[in-house]
C-alpha atoms as a PDB file:
ATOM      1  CA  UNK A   1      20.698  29.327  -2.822  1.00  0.00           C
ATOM      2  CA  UNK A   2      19.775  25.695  -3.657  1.00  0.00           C
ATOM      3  CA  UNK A   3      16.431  24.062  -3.499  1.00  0.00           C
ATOM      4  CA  UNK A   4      15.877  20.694  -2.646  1.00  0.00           C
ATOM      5  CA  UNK A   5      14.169  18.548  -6.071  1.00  0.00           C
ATOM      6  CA  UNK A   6      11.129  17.761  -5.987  1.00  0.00           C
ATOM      7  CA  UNK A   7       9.804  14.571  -4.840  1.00  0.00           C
ATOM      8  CA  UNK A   8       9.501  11.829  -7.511  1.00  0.00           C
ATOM      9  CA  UNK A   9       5.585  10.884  -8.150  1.00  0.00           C
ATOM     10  CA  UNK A  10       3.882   8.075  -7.092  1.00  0.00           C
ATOM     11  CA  UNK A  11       3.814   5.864 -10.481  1.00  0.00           C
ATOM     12  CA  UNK A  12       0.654   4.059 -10.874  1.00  0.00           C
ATOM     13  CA  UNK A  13      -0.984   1.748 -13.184  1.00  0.00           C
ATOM     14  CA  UNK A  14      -4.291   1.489 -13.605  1.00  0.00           C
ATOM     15  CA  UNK A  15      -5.796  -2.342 -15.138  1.00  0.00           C
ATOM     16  CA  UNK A  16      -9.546  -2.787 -15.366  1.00  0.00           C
ATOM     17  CA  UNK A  17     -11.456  -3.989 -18.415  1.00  0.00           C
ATOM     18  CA  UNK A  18     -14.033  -1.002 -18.584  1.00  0.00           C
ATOM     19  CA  UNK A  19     -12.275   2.374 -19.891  1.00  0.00           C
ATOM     20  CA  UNK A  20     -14.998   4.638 -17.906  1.00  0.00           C
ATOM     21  CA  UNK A  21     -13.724   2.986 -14.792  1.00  0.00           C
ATOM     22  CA  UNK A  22      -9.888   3.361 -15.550  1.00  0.00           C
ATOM     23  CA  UNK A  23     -10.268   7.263 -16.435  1.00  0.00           C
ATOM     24  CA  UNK A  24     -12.289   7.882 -13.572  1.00  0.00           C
ATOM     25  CA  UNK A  25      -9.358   6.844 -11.380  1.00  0.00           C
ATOM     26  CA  UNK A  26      -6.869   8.496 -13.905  1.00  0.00           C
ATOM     27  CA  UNK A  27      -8.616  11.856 -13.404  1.00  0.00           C
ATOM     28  CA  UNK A  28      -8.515  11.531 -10.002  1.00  0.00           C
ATOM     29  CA  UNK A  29      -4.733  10.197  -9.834  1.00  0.00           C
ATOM     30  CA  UNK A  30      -3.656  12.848 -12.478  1.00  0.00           C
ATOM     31  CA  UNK A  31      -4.740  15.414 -10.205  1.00  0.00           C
ATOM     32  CA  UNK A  32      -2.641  14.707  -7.354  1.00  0.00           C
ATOM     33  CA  UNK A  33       0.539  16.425  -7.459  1.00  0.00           C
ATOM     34  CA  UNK A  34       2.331  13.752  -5.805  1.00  0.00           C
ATOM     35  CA  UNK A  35       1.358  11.198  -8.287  1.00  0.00           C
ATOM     36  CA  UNK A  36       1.034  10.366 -11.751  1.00  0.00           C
ATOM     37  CA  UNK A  37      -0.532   7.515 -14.266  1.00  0.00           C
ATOM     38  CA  UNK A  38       2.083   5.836 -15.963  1.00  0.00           C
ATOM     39  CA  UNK A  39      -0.352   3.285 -18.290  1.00  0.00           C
ATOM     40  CA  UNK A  40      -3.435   1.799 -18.674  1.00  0.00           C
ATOM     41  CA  UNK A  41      -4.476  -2.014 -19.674  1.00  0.00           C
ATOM     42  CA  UNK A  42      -7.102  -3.554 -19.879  1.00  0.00           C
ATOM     43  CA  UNK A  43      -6.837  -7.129 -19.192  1.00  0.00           C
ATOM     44  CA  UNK A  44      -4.022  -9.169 -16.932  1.00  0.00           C
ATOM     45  CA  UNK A  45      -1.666 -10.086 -20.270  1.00  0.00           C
ATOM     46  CA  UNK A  46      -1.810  -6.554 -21.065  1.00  0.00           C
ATOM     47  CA  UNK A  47      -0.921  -5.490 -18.220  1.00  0.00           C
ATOM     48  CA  UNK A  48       2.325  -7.425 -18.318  1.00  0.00           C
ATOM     49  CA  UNK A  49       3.306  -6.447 -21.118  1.00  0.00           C
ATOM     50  CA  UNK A  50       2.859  -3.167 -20.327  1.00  0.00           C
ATOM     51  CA  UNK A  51       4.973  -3.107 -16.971  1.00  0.00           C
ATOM     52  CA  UNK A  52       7.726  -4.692 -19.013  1.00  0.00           C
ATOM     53  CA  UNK A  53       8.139  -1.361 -20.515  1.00  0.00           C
ATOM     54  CA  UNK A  54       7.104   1.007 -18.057  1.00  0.00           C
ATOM     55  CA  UNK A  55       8.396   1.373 -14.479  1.00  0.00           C
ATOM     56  CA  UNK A  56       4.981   1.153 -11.862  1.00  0.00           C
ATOM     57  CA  UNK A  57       5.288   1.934  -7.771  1.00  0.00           C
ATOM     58  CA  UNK A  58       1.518   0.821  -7.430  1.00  0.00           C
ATOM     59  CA  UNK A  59      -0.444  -0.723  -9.485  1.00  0.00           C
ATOM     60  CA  UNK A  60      -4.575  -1.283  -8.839  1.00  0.00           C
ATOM     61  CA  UNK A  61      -5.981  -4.373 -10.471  1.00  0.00           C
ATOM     62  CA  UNK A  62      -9.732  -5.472 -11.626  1.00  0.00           C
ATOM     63  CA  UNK A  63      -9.788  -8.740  -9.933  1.00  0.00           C
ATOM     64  CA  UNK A  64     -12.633 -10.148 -12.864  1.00  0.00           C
ATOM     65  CA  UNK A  65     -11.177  -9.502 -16.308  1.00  0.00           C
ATOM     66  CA  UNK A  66     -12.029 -11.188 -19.977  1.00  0.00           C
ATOM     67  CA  UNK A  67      -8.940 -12.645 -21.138  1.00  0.00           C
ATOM     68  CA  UNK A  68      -5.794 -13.166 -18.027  1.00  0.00           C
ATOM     69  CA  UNK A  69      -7.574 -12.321 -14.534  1.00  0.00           C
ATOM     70  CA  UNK A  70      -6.524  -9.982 -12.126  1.00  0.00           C
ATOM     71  CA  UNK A  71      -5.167 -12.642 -10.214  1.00  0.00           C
ATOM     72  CA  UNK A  72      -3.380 -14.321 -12.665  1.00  0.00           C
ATOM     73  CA  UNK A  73      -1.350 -11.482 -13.534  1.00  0.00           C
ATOM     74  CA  UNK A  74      -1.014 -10.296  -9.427  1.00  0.00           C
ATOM     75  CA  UNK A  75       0.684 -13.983  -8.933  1.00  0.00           C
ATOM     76  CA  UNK A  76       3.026 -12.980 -12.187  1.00  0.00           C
ATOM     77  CA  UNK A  77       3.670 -10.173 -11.112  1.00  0.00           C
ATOM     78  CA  UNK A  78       4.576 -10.237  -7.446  1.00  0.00           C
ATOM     79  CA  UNK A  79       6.974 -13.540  -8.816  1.00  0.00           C
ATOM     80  CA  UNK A  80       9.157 -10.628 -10.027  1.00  0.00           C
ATOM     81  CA  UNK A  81      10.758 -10.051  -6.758  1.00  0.00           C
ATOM     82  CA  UNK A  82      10.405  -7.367  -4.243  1.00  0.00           C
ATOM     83  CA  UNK A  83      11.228  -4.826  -6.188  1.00  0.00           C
ATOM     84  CA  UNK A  84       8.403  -5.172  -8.296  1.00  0.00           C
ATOM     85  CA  UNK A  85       5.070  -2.797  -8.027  1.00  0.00           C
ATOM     86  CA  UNK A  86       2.729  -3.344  -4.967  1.00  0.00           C
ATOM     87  CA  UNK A  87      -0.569  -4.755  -6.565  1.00  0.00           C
ATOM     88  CA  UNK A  88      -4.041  -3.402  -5.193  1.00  0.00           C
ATOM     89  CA  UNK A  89      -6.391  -5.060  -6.025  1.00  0.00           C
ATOM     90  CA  UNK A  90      -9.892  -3.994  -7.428  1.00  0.00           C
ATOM     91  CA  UNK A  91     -13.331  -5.297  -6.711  1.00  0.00           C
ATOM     92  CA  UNK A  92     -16.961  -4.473  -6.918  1.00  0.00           C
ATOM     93  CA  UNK A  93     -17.399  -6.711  -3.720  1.00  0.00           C
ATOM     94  CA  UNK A  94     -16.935  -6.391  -0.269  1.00  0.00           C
ATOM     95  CA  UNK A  95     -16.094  -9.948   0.827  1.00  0.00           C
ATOM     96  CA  UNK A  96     -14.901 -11.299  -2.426  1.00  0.00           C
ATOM     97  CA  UNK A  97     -13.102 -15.093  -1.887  1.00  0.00           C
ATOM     98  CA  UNK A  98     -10.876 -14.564  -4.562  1.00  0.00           C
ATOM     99  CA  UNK A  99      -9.187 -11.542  -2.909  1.00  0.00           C
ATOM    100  CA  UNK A 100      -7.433 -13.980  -0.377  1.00  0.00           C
ATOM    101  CA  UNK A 101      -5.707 -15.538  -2.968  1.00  0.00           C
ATOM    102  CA  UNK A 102      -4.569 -12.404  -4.268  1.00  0.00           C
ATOM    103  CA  UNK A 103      -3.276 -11.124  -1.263  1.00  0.00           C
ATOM    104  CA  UNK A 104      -1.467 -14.956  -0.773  1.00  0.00           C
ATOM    105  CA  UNK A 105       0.075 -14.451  -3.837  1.00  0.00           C
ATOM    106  CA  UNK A 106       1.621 -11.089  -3.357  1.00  0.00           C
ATOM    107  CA  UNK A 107      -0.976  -8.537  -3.525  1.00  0.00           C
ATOM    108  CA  UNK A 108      -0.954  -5.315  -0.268  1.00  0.00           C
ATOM    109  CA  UNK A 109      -4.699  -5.302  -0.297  1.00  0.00           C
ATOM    110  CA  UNK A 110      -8.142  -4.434  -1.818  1.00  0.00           C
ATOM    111  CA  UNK A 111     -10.306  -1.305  -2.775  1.00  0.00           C
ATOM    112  CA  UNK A 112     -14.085  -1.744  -3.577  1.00  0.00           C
ATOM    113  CA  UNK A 113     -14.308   0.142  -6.752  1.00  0.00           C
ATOM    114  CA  UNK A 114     -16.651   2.750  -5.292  1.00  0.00           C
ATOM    115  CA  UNK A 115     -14.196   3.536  -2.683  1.00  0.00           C
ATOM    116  CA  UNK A 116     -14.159   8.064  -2.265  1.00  0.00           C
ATOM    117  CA  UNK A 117     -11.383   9.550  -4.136  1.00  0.00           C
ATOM    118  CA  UNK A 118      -9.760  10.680  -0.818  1.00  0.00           C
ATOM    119  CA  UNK A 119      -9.866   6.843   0.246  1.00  0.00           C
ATOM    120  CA  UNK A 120      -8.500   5.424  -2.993  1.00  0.00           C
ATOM    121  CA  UNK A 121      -5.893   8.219  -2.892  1.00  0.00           C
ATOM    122  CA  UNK A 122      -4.606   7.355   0.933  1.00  0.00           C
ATOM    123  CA  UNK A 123      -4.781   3.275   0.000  1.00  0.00           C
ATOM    124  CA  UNK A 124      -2.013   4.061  -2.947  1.00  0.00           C
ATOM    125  CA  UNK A 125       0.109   6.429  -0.679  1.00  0.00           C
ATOM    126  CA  UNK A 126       0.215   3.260   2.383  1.00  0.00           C
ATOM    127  CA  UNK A 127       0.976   0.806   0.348  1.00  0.00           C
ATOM    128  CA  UNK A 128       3.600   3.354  -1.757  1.00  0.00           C
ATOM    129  CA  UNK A 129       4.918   3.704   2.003  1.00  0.00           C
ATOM    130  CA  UNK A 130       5.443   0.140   2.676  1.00  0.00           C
ATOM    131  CA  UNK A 131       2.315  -0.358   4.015  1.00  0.00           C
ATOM    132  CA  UNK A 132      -0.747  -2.789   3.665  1.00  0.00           C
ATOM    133  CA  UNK A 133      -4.414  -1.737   2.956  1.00  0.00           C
ATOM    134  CA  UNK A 134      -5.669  -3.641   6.073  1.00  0.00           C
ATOM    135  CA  UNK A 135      -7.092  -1.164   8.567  1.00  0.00           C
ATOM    136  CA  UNK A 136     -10.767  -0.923   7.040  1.00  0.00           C
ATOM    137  CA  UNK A 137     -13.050  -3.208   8.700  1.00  0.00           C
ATOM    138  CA  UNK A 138     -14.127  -4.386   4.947  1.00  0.00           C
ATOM    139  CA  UNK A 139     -10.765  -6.131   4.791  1.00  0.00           C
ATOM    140  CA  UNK A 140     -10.167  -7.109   8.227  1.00  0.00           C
ATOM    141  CA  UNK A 141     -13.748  -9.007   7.513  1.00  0.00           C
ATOM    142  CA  UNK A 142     -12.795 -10.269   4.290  1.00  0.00           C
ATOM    143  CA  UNK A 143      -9.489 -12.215   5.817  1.00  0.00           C
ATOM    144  CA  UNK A 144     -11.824 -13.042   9.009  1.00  0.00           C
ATOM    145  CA  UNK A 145     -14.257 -14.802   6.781  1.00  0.00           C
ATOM    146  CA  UNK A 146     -11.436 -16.214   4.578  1.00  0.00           C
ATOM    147  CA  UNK A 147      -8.709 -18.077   6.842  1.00  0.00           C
ATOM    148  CA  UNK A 148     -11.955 -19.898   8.962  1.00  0.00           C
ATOM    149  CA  UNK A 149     -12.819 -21.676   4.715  1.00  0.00           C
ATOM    150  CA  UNK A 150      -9.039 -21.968   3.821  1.00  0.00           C
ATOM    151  CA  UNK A 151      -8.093 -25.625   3.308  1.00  0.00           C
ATOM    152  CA  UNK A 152      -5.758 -27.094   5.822  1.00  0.00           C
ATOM    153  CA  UNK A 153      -3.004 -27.503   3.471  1.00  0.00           C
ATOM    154  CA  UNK A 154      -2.943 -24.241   2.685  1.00  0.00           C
ATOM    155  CA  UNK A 155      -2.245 -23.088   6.330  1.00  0.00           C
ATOM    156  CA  UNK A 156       0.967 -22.028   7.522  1.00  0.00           C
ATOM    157  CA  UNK A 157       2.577 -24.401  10.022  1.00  0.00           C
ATOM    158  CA  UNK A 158       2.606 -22.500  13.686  1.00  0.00           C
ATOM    159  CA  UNK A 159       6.394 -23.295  13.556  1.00  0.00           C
ATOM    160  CA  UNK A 160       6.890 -20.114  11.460  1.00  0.00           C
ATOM    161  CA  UNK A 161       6.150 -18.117  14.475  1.00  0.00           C
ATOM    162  CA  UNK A 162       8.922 -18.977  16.608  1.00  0.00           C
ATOM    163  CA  UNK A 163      11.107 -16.646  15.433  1.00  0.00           C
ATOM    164  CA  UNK A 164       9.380 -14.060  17.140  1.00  0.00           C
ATOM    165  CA  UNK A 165       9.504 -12.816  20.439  1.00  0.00           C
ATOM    166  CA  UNK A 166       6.261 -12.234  22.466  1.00  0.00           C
ATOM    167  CA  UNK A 167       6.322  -8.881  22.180  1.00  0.00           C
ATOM    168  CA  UNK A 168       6.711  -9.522  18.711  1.00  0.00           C
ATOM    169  CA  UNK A 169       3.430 -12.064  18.512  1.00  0.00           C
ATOM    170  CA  UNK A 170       1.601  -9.187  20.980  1.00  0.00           C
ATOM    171  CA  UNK A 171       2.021  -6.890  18.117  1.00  0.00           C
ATOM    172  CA  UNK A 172       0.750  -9.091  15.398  1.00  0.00           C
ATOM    173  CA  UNK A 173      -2.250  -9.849  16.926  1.00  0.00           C
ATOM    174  CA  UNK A 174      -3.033  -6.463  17.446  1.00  0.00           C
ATOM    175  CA  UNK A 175      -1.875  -6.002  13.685  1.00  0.00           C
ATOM    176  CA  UNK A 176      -4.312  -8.640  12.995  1.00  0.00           C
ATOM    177  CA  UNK A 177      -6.775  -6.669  14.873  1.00  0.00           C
ATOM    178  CA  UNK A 178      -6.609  -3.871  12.205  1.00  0.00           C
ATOM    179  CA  UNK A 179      -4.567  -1.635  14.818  1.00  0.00           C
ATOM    180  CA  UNK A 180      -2.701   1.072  13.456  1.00  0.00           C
ATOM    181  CA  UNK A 181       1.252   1.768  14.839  1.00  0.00           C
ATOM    182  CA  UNK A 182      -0.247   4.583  16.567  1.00  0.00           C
ATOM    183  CA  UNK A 183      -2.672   2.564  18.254  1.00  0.00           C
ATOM    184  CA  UNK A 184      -0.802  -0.585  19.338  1.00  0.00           C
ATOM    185  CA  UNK A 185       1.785   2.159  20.947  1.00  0.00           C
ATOM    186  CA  UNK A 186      -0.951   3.171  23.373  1.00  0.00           C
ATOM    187  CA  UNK A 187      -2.171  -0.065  24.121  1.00  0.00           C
ATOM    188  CA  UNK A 188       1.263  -1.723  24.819  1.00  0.00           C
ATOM    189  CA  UNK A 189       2.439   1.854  27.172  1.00  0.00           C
ATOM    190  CA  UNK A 190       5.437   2.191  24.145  1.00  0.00           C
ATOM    191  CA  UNK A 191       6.245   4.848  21.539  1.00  0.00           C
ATOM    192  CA  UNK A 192       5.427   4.643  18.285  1.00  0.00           C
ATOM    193  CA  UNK A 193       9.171   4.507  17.466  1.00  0.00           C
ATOM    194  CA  UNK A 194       9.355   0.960  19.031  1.00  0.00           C
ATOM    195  CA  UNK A 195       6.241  -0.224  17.287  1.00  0.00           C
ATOM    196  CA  UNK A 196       7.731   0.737  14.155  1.00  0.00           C
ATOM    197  CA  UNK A 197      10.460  -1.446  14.709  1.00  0.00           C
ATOM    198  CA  UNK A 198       8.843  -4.458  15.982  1.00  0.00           C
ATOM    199  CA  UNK A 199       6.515  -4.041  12.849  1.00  0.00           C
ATOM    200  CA  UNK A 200       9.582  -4.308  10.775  1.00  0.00           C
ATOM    201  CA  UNK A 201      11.045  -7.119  12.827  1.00  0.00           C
ATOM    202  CA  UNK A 202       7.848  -9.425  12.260  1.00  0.00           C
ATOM    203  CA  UNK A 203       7.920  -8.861   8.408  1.00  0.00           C
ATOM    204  CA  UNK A 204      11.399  -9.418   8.005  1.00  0.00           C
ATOM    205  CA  UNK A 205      10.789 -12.341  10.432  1.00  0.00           C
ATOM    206  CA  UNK A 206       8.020 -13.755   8.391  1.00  0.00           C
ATOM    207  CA  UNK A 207       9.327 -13.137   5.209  1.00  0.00           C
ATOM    208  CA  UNK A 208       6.246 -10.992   4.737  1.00  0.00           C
ATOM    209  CA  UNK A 209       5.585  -8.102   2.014  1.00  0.00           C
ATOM    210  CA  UNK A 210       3.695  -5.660   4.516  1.00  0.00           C
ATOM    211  CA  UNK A 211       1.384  -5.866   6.579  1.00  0.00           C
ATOM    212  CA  UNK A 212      -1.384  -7.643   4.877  1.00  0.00           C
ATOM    213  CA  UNK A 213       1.094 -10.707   4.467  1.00  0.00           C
ATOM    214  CA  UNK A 214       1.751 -10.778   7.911  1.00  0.00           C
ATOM    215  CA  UNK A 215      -1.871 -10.696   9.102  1.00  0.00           C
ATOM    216  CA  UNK A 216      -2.962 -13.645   6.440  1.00  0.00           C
ATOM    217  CA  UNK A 217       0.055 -15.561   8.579  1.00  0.00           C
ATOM    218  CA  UNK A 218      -1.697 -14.913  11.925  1.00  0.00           C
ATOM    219  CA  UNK A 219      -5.054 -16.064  10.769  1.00  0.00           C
ATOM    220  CA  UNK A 220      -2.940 -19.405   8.889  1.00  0.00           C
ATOM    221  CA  UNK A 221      -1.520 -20.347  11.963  1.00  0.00           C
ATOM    222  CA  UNK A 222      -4.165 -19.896  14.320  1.00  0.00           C
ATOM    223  CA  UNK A 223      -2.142 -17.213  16.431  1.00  0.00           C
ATOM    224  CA  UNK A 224      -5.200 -14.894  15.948  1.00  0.00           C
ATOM    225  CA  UNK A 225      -9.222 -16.473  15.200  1.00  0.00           C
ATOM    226  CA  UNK A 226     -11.663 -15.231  13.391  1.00  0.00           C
ATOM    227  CA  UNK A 227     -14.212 -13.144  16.151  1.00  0.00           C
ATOM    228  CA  UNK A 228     -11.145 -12.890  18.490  1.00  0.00           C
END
């Protein structure tokens, strides 16, 4: 009788200048069955290097770094293509401007570095999944506050949403919202089945990463304002 093989692990990366920090997480990554540490760095030019020679799924990046920044080397790395690791990035706080330009550049969301294990731990199985880290109100906050202080020219024109149907811009807005598939399925009377599938229409549509990407575009067009 056969078995099925076992799953392959979630590879992760792990980039912060402090070492305490980076085998904290390890310890707690390590002990997951379902994922493993691939390498450590400890600055953005490391870090490069590093995924040159190692194959990453996720990788979770100090955003303030001596030597290349975290953002430097999320923008270098999400330039790779989409099949290149999904970047999360790292801070110590909660509505930290650079973190927009992160998640511009590529990145599928944010931790605060005192985050609980068991959060840190579901953040690198979403975005592993395809998924952004958007549905804690720390982030939904952080890209409220953001989008009203972007300058204009860095807005996306409105003309990007026309591809979309309306049921299409209903469900980004209630992405925007920080609703989960679940959730928009009961408030638009559909199952979660159809969700999924507009969800995946509205990326592909926007030429968005996940859903992080796609909720930056409703704040840059205007579809959804901050307090709305």
């Amino acid at each position: 009788m056969s078995t099925s093989p076992e799953p392959t692990p979630i590879r992760v990366a792990l980039v912060d200048d402090q070492q305490l920090v980076r085998a904290g997480f390890a310890l707690v990554i390590n002990s997951q069955p379902d994922m493993e540490i691939v390498g450590e760095a400890s600055d953005g030019a490391q870090a490069l290097r590093l995924l040159d020679s190692y194959t990453a799924d996720v990788v979770l990046m100090d955003v303030r770094m001596a030597g290349m920044d975290g953002l430097t080397a999320t923008e270098q790395l999400t330039s790779r293509g989409a099949d290149g690791p999904k970047v999360v990035i790292l801070t110590t706080f909660d509505l930290d401007e650079y973190v927009m330009r992160a998640i511009k550049a590529g990145a599928s969301g944010f931790l605060l570095k005192d985050v609980p294990p068991e959060d840190m731990l579901h953040a690198i199985r979403t975005v592993h999944a395809g998924d952004g880290v958007i549905a804690p109100s720390s982030t939904k906050r952080l890209i409220e506050r953001l989008a009203v202080i972007l300058p204009d020219e860095q807005k996306a024109p409105p003309a990007v949403l026309e591809s979309l149907t309306d049921r299409e811009r209903e469900v980004l807005v209630l992405m925007a919202r920080g609703r989960s598939n679940t959730e928009i399925a009961a408030d638009l009377f559909v199952a979660e089945a159809t969700v999924k599938t507009h969800v995946g229409r509205v990326l592909s549509k926007l030429g968005a990463r996940d859903r992080v990407q796609a909720v930056v575009v409703a704040y840059e067009t205007g579809l959804v304002r901050p307090g709305s």
